[in-house]
Protein backbone atom coordinates (compact mmCIF):
# COMPACT_ATOMS: atom_id res chain seq x y z
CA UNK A 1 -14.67 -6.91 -10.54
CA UNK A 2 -12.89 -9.29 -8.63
CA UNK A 3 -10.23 -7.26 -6.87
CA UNK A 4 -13.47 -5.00 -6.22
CA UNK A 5 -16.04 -7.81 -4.27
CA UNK A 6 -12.29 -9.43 -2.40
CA UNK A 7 -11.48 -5.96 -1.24
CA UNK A 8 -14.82 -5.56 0.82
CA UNK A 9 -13.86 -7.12 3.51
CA UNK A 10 -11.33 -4.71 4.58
CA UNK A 11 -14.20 -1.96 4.44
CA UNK A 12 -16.58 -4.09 7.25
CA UNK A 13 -13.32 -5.00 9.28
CA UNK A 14 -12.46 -1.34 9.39
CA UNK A 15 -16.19 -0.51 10.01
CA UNK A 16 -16.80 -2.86 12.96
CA UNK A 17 -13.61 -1.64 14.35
CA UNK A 18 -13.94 2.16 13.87
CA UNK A 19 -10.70 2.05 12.73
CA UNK A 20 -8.59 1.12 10.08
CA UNK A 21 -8.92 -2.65 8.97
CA UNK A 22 -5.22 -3.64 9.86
CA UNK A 23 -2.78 -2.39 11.91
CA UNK A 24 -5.02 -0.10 13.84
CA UNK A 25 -2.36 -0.11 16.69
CA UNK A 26 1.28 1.17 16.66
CA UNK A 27 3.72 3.40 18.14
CA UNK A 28 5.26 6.19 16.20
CA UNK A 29 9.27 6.75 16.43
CA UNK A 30 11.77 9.60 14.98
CA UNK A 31 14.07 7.39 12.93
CA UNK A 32 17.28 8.38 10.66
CA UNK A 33 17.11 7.13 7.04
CA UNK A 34 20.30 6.74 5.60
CA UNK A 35 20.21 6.13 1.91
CA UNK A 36 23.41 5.12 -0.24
CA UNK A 37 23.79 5.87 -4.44
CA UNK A 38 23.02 2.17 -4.87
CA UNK A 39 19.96 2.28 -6.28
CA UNK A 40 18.41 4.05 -8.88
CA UNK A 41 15.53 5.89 -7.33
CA UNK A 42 14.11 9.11 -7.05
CA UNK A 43 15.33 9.65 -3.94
CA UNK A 44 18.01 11.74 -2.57
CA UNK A 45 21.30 9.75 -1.20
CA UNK A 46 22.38 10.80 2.12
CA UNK A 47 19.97 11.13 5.67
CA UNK A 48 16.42 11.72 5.87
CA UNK A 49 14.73 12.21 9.10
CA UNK A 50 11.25 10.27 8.84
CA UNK A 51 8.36 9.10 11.26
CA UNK A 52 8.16 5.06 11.46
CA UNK A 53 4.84 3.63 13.02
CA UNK A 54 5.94 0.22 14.18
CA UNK A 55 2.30 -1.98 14.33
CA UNK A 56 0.52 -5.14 14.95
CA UNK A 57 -1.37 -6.45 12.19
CA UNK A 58 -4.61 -8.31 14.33
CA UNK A 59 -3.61 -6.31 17.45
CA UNK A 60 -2.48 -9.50 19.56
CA UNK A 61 -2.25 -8.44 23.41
CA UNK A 62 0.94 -8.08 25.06
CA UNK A 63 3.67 -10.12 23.69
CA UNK A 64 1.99 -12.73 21.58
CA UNK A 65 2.44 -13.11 18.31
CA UNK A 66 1.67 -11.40 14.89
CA UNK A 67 2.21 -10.51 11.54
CA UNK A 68 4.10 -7.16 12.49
CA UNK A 69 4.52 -3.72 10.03
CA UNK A 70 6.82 -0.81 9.73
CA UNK A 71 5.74 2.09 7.55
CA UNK A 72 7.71 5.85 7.14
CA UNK A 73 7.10 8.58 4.93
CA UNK A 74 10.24 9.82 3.17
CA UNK A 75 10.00 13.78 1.88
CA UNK A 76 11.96 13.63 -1.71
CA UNK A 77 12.53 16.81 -3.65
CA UNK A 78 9.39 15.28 -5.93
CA UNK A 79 7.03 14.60 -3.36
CA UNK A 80 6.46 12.42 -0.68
CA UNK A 81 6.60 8.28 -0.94
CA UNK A 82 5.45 6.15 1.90
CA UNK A 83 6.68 2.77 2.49
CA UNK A 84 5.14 -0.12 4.36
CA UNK A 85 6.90 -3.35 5.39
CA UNK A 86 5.29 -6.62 6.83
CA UNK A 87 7.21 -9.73 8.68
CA UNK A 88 8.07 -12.34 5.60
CA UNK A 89 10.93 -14.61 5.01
CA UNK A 90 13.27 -13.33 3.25
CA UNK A 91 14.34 -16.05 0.61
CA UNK A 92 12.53 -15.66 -2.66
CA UNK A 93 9.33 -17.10 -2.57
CA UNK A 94 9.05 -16.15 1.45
CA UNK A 95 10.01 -12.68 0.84
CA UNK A 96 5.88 -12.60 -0.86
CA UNK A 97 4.22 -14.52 1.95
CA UNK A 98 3.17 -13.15 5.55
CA UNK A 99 4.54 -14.72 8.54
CA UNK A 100 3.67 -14.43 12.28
CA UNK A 101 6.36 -13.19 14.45
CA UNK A 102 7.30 -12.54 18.10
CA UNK A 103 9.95 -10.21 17.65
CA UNK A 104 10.03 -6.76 16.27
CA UNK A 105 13.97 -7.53 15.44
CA UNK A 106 13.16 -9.53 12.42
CA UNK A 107 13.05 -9.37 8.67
CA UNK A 108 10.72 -7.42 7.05
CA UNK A 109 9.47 -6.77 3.27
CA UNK A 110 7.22 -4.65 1.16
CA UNK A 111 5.71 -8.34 0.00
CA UNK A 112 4.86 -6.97 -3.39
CA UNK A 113 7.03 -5.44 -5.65
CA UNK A 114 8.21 -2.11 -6.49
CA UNK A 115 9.54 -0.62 -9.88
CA UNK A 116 12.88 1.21 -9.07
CA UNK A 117 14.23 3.07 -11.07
CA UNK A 118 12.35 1.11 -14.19
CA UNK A 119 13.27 -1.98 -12.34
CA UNK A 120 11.46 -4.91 -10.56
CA UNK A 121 12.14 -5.14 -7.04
CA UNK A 122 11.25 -6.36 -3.65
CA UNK A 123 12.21 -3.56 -0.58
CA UNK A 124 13.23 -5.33 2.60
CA UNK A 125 14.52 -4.09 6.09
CA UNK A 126 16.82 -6.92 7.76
CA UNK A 127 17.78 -6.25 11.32
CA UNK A 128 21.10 -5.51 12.89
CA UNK A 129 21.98 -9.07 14.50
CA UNK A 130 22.69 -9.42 18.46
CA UNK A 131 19.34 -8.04 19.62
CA UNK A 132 15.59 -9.08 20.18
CA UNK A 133 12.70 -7.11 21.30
CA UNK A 134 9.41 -9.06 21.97
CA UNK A 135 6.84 -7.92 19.85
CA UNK A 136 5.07 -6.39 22.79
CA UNK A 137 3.95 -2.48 21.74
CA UNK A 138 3.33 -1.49 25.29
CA UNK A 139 7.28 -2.04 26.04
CA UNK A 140 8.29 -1.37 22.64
CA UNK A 141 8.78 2.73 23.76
CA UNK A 142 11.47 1.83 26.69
CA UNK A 143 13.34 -0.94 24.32
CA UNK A 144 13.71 2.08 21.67
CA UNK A 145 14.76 4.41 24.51
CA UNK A 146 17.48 2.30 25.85
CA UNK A 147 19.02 1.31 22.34
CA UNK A 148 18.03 2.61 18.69
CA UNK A 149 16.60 -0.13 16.39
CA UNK A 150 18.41 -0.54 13.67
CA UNK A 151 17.88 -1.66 10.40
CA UNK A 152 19.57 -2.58 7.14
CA UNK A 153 17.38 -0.83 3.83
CA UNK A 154 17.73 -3.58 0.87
CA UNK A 155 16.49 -4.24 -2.21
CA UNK A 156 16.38 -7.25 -4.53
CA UNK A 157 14.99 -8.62 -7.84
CA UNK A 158 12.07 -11.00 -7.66
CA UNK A 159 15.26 -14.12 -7.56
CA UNK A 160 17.86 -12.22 -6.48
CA UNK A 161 19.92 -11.54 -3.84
CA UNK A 162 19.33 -8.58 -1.20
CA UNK A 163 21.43 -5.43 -1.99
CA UNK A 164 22.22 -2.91 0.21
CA UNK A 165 20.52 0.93 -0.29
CA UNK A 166 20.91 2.20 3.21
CA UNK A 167 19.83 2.44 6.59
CA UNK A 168 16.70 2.85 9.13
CA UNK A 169 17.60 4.02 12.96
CA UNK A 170 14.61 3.95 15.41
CA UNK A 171 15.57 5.96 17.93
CA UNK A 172 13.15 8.73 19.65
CA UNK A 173 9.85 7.45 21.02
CA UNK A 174 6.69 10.01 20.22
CA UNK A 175 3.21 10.46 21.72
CA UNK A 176 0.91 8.77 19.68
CA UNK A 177 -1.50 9.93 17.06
CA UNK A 178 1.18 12.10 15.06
CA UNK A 179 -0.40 13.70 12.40
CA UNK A 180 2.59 12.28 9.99
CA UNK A 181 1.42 8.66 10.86
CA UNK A 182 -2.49 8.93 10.59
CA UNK A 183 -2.87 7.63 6.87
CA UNK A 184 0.27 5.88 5.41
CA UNK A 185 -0.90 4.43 1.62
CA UNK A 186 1.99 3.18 -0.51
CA UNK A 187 -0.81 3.83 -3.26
CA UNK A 188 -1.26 7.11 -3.05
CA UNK A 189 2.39 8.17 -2.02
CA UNK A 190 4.62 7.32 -4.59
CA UNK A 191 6.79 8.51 -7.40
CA UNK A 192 7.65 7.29 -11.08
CA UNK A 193 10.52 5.13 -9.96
CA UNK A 194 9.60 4.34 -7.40
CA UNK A 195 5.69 2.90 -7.32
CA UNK A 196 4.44 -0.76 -6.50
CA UNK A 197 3.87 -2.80 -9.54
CA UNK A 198 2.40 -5.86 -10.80
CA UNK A 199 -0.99 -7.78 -11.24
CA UNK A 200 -2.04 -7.06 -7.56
CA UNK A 201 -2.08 -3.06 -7.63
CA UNK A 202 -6.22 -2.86 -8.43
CA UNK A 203 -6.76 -5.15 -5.39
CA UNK A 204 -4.41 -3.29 -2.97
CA UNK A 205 -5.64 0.26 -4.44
CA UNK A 206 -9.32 -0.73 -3.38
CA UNK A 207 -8.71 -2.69 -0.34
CA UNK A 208 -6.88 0.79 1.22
CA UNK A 209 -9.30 2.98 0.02
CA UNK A 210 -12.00 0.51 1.51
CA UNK A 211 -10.36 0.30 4.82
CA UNK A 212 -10.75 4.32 4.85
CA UNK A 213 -13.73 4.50 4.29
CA UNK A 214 -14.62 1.74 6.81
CA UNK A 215 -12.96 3.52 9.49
CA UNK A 216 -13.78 6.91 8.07
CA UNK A 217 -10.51 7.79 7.67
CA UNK A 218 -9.51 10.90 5.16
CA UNK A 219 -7.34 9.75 2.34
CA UNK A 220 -3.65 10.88 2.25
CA UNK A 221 -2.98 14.54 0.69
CA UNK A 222 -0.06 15.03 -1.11
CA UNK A 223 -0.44 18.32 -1.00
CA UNK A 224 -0.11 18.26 2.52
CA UNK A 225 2.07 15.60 3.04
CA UNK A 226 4.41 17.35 0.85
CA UNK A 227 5.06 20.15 2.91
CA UNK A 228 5.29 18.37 6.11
């Protein structure tokens, strides 16, 4: 009941916006996934070409700043499994808390955990030092153009220390409103092995599914995402 009544609010955000409730702006990118045999999930090791939307969480104007996402779809031999990251710290308490940024070159985590490969874990994406991009989505296209952005893939246990699982390079620039970008849901995509856990899965579950319905947005098909 009350991951139902604090979910709501995502429904009348995405309602009075016509749109989804967060992140209703982004650009989409071709990106290279390179995943090591470091960690036990049911993914394939080796490169996966994926679709990352790169967003802004309120929709700030120009460069000012924002709790910023990345999200990709990766397309293993079991089905599809999307994965969404927001700006947090990266130490272990920090790694679960939001935090405004005004650079897309900074660290990013899945704030909740995962279970991998009957593990718990925490997915992060730490940039490749010596470069910042203002977090400015109208410039974000010609930044990715003249350089890929590049990523390291790690994971870590709720204490622990980040271990490496691979790679994530930005690097081709696409129109916007991709079909492979319309309805990312970390809920919905997902394998055994690797699915969110913990006590905060009822209240995420409902506050995407609200935030669809708000904007009128069609859930996810696996079906279809599947064969994409």
């Amino acid at each position: 009941m009350i991951a139902r009544i604090l979910s709501i609010p995502f429904q009348v955000a995405a309602r009075l916006r016509h749109d989804r409730a967060l992140h209703p702006r982004g650009r989409n990118y071709r990106a290279t996934l390179h995943l090591t045999g470091t960690v036990n999930a049911p993914i394939e090791k080796g490169d996966h070409d994926v679709v990352v939307r790169i967003s802004k969480s309120t929709s700030t104007p120009g460069g000012l700043p924002d709790v910023l996402g990345v999200a990709f779809r990766v397309h293993a031999a079991a089905g599809p499994v999307d994965l969404l990251f927001a700006t947090t710290g990266t130490r272990p308490v920090a790694r679960h808390l939001l935090r405004v940024r005004r650079s897309f070159t900074v660290p990013y985590t899945t704030l909740l955990p995962y279970d991998v490969g009957g593990r718990v874990r925490v997915l992060g994406l730490l940039p490749a030092p010596g470069r910042r991009i203002p977090c400015d989505l109208d410039a974000l296209d010609a930044a990715v153009s003249a350089g890929p952005l590049a990523f390291s893939l790690v994971t870590a246990a709720p204490s622990g220390s980040w271990e490496p699982w691979g790679t994530l390079r930005v690097h081709t620039p696409l129109p916007g409103g991709s079909s492979d970008t319309e309805a990312f849901d970390p809920q919905l995509n997902c394998l055994p092995g690797l699915r969110p856990t913990g006590p905060f899965q009822r209240f995420r579950r409902l506050s995407y599914a609200r935030s669809r319905r708000g904007g009128d947005r069609p859930a996810p098909d696996r079906r279809t995402a599947a064969r994409r």
